[in-house]
PDB file of N, CA and C in Angstrom:
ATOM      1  N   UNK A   1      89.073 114.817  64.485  1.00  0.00           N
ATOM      2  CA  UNK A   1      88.163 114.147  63.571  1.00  0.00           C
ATOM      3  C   UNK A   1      88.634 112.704  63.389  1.00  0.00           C
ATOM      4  N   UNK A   2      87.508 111.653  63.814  1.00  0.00           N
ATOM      5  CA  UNK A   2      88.164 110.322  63.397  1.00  0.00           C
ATOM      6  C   UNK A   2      88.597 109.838  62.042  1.00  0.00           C
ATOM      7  N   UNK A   3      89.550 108.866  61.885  1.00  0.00           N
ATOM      8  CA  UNK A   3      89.685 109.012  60.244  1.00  0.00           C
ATOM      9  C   UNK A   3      88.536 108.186  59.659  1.00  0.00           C
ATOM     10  N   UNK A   4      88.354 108.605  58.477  1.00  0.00           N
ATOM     11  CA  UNK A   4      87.607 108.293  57.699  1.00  0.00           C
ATOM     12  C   UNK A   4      87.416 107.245  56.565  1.00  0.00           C
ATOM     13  N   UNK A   5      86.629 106.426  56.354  1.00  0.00           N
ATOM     14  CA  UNK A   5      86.619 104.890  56.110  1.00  0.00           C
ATOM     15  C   UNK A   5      85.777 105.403  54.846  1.00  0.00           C
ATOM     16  N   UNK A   6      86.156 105.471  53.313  1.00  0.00           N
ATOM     17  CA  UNK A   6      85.361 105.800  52.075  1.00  0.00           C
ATOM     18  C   UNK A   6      84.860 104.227  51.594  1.00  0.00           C
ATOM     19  N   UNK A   7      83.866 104.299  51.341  1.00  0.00           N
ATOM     20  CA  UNK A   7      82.581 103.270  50.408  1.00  0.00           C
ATOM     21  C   UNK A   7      82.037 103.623  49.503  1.00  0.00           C
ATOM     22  N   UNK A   8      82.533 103.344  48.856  1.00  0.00           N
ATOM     23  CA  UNK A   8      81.695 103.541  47.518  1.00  0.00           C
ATOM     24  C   UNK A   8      80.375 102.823  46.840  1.00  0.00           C
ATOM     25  N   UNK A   9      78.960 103.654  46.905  1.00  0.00           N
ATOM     26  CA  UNK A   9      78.089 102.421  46.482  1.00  0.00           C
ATOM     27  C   UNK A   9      77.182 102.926  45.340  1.00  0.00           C
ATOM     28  N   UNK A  10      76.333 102.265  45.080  1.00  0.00           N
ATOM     29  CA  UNK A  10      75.621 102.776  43.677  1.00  0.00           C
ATOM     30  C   UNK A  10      74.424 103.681  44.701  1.00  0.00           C
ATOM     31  N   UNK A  11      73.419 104.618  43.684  1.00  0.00           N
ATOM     32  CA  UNK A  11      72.428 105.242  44.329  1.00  0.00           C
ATOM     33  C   UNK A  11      71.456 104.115  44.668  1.00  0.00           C
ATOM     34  N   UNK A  12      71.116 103.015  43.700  1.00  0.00           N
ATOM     35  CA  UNK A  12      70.222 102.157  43.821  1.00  0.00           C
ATOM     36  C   UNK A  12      70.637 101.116  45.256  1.00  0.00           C
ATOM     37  N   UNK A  13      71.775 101.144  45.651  1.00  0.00           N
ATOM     38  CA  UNK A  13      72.162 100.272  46.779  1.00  0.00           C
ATOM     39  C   UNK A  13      72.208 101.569  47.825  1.00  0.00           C
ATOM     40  N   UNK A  14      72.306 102.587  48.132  1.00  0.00           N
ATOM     41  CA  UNK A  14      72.040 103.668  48.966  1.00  0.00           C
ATOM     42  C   UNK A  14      70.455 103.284  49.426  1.00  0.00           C
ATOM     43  N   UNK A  15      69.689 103.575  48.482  1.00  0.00           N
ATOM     44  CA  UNK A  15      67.966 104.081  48.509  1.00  0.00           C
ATOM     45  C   UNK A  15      67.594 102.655  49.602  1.00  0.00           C
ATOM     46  N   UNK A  16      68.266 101.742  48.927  1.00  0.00           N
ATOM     47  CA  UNK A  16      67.791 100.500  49.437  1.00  0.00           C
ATOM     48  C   UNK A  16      68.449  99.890  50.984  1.00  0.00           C
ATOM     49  N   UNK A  17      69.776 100.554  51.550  1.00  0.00           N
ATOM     50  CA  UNK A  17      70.234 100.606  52.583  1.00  0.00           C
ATOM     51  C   UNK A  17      69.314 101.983  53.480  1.00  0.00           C
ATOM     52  N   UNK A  18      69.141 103.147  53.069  1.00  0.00           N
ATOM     53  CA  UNK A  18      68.516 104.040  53.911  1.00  0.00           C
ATOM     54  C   UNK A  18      66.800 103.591  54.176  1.00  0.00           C
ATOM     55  N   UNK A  19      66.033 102.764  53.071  1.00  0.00           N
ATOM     56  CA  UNK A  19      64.937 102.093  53.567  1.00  0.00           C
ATOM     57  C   UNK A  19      64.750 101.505  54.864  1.00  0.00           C
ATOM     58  N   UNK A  20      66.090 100.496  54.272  1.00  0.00           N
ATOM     59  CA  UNK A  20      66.284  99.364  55.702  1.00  0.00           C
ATOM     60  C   UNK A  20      67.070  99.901  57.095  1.00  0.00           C
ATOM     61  N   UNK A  21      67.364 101.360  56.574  1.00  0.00           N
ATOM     62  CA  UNK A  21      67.710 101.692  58.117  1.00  0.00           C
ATOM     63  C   UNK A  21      69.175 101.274  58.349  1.00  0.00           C
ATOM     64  N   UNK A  22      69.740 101.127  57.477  1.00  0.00           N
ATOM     65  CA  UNK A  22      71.220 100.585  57.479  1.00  0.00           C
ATOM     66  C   UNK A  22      72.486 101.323  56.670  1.00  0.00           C
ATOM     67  N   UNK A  23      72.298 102.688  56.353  1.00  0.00           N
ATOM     68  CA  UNK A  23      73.291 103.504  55.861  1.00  0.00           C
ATOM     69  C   UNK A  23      74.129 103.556  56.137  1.00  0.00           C
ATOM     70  N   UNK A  24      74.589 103.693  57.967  1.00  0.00           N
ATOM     71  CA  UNK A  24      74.917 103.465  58.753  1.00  0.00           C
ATOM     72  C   UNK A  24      76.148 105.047  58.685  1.00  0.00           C
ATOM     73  N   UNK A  25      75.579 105.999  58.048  1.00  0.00           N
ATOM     74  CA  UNK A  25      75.951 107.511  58.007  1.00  0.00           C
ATOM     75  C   UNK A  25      75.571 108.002  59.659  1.00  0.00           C
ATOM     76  N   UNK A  26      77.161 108.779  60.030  1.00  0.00           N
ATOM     77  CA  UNK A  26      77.126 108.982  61.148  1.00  0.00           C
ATOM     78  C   UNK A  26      76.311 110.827  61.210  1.00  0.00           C
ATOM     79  N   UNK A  27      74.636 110.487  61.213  1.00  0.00           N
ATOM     80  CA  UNK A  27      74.069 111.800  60.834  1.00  0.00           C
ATOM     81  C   UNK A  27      74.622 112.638  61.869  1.00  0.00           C
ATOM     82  N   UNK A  28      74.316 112.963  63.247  1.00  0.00           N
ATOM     83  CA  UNK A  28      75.186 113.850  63.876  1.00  0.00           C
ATOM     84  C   UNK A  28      76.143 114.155  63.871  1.00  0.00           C
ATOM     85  N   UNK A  29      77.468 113.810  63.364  1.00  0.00           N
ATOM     86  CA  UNK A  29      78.311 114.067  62.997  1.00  0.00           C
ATOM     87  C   UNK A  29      78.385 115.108  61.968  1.00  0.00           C
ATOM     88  N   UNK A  30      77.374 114.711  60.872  1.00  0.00           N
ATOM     89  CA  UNK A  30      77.459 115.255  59.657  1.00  0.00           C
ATOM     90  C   UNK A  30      77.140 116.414  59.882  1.00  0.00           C
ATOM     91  N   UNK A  31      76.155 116.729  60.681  1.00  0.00           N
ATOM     92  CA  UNK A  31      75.469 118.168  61.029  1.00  0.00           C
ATOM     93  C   UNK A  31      76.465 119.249  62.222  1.00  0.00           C
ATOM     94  N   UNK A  32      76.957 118.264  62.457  1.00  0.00           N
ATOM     95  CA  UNK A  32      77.930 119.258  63.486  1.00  0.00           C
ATOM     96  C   UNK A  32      79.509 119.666  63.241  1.00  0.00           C
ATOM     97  N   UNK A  33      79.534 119.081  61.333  1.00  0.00           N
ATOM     98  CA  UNK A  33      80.678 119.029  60.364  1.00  0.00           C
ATOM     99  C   UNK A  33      81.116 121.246  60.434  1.00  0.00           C
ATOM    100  N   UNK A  34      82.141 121.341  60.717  1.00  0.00           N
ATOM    101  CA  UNK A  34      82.003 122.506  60.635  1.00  0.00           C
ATOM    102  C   UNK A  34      83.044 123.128  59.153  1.00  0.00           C
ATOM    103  N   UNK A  35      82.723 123.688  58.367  1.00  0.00           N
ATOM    104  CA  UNK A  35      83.533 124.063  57.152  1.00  0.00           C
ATOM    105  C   UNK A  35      84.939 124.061  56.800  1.00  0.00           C
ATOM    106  N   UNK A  36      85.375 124.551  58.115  1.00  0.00           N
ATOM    107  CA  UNK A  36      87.104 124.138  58.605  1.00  0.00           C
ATOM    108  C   UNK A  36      87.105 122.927  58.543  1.00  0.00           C
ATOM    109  N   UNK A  37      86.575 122.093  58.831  1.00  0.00           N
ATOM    110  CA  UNK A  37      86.778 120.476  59.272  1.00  0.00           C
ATOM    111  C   UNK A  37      86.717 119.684  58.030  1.00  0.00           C
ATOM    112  N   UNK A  38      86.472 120.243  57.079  1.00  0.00           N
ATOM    113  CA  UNK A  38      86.299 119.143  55.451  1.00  0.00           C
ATOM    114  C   UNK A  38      87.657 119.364  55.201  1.00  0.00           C
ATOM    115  N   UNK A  39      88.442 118.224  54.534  1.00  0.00           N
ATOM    116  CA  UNK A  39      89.632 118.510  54.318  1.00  0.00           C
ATOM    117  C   UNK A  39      89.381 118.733  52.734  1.00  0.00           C
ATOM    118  N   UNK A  40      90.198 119.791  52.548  1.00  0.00           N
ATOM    119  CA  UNK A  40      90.361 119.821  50.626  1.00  0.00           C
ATOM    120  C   UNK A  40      91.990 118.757  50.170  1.00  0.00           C
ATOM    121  N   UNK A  41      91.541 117.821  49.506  1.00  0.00           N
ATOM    122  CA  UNK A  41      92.416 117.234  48.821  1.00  0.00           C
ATOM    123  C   UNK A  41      92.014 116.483  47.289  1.00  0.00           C
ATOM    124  N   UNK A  42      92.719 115.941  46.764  1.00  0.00           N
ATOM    125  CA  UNK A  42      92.251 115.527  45.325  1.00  0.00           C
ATOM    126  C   UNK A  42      90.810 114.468  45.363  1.00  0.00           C
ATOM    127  N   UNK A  43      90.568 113.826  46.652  1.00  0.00           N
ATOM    128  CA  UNK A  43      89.148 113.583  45.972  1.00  0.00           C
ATOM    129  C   UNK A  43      88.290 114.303  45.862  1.00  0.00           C
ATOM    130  N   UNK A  44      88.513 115.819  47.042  1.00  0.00           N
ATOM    131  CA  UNK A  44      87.019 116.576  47.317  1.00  0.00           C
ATOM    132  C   UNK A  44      88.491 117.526  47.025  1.00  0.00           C
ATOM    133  N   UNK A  45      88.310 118.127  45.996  1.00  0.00           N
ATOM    134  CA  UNK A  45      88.482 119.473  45.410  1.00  0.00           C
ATOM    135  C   UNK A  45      88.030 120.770  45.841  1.00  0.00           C
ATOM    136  N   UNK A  46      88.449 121.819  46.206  1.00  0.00           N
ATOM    137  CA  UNK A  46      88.084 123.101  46.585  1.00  0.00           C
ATOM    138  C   UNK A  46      86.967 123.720  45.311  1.00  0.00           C
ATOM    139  N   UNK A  47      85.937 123.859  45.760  1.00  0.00           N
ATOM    140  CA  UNK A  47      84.956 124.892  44.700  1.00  0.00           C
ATOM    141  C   UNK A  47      85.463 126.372  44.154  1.00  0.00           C
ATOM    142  N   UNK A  48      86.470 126.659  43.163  1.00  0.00           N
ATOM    143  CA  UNK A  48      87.046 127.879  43.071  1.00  0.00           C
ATOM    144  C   UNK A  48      85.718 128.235  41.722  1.00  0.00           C
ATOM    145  N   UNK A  49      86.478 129.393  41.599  1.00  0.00           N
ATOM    146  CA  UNK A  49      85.705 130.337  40.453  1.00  0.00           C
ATOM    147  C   UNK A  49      86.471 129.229  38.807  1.00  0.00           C
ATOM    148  N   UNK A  50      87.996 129.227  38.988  1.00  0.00           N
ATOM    149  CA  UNK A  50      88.667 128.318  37.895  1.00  0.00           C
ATOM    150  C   UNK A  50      87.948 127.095  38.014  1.00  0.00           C
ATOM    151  N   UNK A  51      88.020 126.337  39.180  1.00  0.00           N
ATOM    152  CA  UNK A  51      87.086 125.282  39.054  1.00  0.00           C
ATOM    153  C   UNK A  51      85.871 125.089  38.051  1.00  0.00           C
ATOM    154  N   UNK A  52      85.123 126.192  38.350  1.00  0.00           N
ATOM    155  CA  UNK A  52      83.266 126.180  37.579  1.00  0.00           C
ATOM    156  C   UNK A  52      83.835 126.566  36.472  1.00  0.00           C
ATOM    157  N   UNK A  53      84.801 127.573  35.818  1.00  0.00           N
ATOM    158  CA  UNK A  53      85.151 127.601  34.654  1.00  0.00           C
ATOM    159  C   UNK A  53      85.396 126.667  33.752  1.00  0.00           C
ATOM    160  N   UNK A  54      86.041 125.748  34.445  1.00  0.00           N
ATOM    161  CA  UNK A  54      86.870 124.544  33.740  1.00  0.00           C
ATOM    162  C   UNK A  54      85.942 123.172  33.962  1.00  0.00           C
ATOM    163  N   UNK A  55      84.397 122.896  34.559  1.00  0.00           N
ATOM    164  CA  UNK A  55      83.746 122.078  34.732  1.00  0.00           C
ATOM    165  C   UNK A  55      83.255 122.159  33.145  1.00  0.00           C
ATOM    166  N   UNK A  56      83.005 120.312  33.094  1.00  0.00           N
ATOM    167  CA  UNK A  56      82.530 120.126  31.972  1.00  0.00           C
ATOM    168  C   UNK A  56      81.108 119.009  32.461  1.00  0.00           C
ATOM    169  N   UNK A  57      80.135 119.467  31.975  1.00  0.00           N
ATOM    170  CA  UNK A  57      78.692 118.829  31.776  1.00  0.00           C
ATOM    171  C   UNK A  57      78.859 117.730  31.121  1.00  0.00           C
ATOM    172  N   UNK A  58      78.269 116.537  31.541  1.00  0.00           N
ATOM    173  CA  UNK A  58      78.374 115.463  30.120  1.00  0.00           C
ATOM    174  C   UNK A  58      77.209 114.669  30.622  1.00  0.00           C
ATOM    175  N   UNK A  59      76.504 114.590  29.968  1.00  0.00           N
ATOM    176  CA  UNK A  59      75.502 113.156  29.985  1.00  0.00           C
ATOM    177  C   UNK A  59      75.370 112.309  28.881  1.00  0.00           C
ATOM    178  N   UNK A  60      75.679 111.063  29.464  1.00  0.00           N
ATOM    179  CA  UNK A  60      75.792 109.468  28.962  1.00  0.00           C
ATOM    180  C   UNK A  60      75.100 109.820  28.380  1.00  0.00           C
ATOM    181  N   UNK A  61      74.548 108.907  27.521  1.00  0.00           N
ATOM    182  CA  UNK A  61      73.906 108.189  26.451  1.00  0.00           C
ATOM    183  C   UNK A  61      73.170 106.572  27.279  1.00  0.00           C
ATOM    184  N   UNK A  62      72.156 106.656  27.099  1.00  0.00           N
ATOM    185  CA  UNK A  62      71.884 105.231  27.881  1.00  0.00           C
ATOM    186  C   UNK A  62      72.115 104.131  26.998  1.00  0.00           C
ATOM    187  N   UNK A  63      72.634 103.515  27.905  1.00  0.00           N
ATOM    188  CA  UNK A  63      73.040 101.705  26.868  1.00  0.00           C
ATOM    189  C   UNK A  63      71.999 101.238  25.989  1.00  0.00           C
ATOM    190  N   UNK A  64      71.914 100.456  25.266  1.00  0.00           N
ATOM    191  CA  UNK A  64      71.208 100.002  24.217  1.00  0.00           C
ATOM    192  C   UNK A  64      71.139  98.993  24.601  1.00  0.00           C
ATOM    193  N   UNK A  65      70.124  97.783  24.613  1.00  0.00           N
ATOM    194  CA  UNK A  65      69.668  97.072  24.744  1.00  0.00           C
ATOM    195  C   UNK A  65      69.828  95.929  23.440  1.00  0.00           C
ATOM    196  N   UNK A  66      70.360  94.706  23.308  1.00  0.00           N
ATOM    197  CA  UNK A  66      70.744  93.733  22.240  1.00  0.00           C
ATOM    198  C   UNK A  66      70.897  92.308  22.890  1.00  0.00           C
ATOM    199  N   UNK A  67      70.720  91.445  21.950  1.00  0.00           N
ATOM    200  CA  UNK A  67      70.385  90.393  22.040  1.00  0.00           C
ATOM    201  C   UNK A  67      72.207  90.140  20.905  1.00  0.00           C
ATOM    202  N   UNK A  68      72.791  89.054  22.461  1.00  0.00           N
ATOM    203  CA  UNK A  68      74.273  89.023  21.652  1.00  0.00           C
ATOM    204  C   UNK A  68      74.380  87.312  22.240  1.00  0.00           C
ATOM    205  N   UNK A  69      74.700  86.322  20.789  1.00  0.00           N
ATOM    206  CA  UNK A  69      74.869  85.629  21.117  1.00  0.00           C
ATOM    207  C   UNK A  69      76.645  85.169  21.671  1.00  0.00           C
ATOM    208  N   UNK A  70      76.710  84.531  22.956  1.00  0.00           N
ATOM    209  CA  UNK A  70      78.036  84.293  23.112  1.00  0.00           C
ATOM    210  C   UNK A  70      78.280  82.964  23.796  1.00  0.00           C
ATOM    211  N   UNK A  71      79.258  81.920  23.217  1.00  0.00           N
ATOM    212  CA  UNK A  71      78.911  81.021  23.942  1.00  0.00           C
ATOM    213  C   UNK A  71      79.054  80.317  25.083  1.00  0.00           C
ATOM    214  N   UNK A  72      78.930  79.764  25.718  1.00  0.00           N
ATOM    215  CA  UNK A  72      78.166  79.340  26.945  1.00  0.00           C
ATOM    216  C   UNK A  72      79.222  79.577  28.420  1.00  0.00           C
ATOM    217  N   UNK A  73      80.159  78.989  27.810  1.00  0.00           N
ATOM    218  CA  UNK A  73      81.983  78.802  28.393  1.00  0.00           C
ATOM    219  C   UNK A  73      82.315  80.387  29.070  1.00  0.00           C
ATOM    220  N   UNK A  74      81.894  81.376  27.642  1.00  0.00           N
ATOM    221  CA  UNK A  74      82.219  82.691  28.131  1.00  0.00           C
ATOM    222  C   UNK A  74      81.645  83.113  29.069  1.00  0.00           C
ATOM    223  N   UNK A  75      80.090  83.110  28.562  1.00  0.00           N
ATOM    224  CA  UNK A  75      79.265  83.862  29.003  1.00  0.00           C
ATOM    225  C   UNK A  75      78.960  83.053  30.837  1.00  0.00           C
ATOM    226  N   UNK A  76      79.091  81.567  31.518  1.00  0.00           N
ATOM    227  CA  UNK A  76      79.577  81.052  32.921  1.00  0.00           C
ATOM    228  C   UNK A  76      80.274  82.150  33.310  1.00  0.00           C
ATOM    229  N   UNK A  77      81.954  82.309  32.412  1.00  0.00           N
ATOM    230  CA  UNK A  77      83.122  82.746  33.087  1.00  0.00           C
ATOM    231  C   UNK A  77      82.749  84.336  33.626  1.00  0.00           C
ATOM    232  N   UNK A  78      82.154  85.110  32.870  1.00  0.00           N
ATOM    233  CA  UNK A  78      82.101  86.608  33.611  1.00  0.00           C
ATOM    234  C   UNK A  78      80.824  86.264  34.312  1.00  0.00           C
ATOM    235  N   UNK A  79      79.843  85.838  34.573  1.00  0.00           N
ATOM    236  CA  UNK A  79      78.740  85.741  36.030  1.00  0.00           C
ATOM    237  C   UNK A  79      79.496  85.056  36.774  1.00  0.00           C
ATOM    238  N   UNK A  80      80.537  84.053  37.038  1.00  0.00           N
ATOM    239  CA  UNK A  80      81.320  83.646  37.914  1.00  0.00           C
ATOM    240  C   UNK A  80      82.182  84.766  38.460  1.00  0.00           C
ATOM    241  N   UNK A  81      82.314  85.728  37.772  1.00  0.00           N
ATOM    242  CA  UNK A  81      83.197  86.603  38.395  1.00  0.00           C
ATOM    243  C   UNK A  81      82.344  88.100  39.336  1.00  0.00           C
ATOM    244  N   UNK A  82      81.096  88.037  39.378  1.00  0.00           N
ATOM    245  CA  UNK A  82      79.925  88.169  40.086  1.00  0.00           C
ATOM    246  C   UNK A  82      79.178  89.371  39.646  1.00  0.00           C
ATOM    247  N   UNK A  83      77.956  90.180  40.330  1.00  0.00           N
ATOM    248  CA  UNK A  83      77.685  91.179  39.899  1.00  0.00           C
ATOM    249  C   UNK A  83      78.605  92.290  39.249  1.00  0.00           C
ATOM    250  N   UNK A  84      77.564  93.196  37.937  1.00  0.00           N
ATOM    251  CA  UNK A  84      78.237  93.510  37.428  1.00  0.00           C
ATOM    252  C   UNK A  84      79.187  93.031  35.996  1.00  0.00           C
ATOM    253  N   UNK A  85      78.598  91.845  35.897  1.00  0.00           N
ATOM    254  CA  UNK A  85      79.360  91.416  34.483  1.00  0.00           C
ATOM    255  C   UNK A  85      78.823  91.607  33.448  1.00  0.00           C
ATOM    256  N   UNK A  86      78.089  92.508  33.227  1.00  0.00           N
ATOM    257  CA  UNK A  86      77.578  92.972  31.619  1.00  0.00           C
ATOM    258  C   UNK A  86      78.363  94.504  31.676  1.00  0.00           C
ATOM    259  N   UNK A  87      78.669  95.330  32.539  1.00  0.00           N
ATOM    260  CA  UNK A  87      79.663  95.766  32.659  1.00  0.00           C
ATOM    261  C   UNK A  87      80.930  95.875  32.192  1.00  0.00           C
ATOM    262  N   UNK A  88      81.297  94.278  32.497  1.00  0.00           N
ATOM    263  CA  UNK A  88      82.883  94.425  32.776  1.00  0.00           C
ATOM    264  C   UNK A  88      82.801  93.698  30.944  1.00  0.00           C
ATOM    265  N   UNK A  89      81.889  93.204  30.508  1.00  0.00           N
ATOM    266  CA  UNK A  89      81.922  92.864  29.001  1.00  0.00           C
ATOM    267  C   UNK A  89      82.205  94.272  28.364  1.00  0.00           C
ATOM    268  N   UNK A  90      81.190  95.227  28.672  1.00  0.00           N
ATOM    269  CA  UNK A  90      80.720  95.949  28.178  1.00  0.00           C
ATOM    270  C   UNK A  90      82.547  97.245  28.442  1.00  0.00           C
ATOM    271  N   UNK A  91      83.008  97.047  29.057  1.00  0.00           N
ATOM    272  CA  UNK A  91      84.425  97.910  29.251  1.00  0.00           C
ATOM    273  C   UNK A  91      85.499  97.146  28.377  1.00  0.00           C
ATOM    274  N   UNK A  92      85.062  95.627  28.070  1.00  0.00           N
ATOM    275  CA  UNK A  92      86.592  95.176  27.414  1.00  0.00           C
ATOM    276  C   UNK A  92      85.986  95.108  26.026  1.00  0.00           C
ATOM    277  N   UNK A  93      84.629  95.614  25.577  1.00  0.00           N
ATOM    278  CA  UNK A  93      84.596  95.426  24.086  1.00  0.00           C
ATOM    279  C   UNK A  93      84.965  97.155  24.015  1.00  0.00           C
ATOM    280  N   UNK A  94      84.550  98.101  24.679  1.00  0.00           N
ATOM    281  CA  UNK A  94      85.290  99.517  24.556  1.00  0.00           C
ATOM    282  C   UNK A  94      87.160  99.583  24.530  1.00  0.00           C
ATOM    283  N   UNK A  95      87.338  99.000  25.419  1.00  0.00           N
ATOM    284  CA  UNK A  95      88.960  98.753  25.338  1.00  0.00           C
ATOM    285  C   UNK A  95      89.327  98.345  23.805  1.00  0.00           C
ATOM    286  N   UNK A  96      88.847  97.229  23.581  1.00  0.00           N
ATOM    287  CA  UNK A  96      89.115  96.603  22.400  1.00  0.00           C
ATOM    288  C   UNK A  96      88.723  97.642  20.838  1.00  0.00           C
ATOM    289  N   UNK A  97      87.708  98.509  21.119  1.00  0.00           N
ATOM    290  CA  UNK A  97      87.310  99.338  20.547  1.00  0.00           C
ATOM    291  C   UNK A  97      88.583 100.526  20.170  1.00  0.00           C
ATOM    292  N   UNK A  98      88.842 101.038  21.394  1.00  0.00           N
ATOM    293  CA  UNK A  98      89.564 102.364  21.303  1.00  0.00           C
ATOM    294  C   UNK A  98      91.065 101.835  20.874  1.00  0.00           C
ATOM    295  N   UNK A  99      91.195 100.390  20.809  1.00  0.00           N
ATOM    296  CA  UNK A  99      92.967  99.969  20.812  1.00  0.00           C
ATOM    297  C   UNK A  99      92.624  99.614  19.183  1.00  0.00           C
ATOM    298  N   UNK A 100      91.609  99.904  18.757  1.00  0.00           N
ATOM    299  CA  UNK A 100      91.060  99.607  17.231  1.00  0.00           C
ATOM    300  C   UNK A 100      90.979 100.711  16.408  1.00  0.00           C
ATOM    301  N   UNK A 101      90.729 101.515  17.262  1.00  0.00           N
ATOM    302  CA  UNK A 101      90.622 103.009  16.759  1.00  0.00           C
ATOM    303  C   UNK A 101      92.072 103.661  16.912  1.00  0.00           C
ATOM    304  N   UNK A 102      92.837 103.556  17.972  1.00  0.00           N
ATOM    305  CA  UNK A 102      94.420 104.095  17.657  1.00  0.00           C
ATOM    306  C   UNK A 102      95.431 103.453  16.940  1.00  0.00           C
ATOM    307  N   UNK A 103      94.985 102.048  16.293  1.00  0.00           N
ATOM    308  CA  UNK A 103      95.748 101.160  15.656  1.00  0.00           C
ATOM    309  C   UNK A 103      95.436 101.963  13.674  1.00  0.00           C
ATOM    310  N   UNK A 104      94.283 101.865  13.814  1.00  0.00           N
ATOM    311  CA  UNK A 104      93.795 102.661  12.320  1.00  0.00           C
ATOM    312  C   UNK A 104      94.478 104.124  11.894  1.00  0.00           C
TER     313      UNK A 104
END
């Protein structure tokens, strides 16, 4: 088995690569994958019976939508740092959150 090159992408950048014909998923391969041949290790976990026991369900909450003023200096510096920066706001006011909540 050749080794294997992991990418990680969103579903919305999938839908929009398999449109254009550019997934670039080696489909025969995939189909001629034989069950022996998947390796079990910590990213792809073995499906046990303890496994499904110990799975936990969770669905998000969808983000909320707000009008936040910030000024100008900041708000350059994270779109300079590129897609994805309402995100990366949105992880350091949680950080800042939870280091607020174990400080109390």
């Amino acid at each position: 088995m050749p080794s294997a090159k992991i990418a990680r992408y969103t579903s919305k950048e999938l839908a929009g690569m398999r449109r254009k014909g550019t997934d670039r998923t080696d489909w025969p391969r995939v189909r001629t994958t034989k069950d022996k041949d998947i390796v079990i290790d910590g990213d792809a976990p073995e499906i046990t019976e303890e496994f499904l026991r110990n799975a936990v369900i969770t669905v998000k909450r969808p983000k909320q939508n707000l009008t936040l003023r910030v000024d100008p200096d900041v708000l350059e510096w994270f779109r300079a740092k590129g897609k994805g920066y309402q995100t990366r706001i949105n992880a350091i006011l949680r950080a800042y959150m939870q280091s607020q909540r174990k400080a109390s």
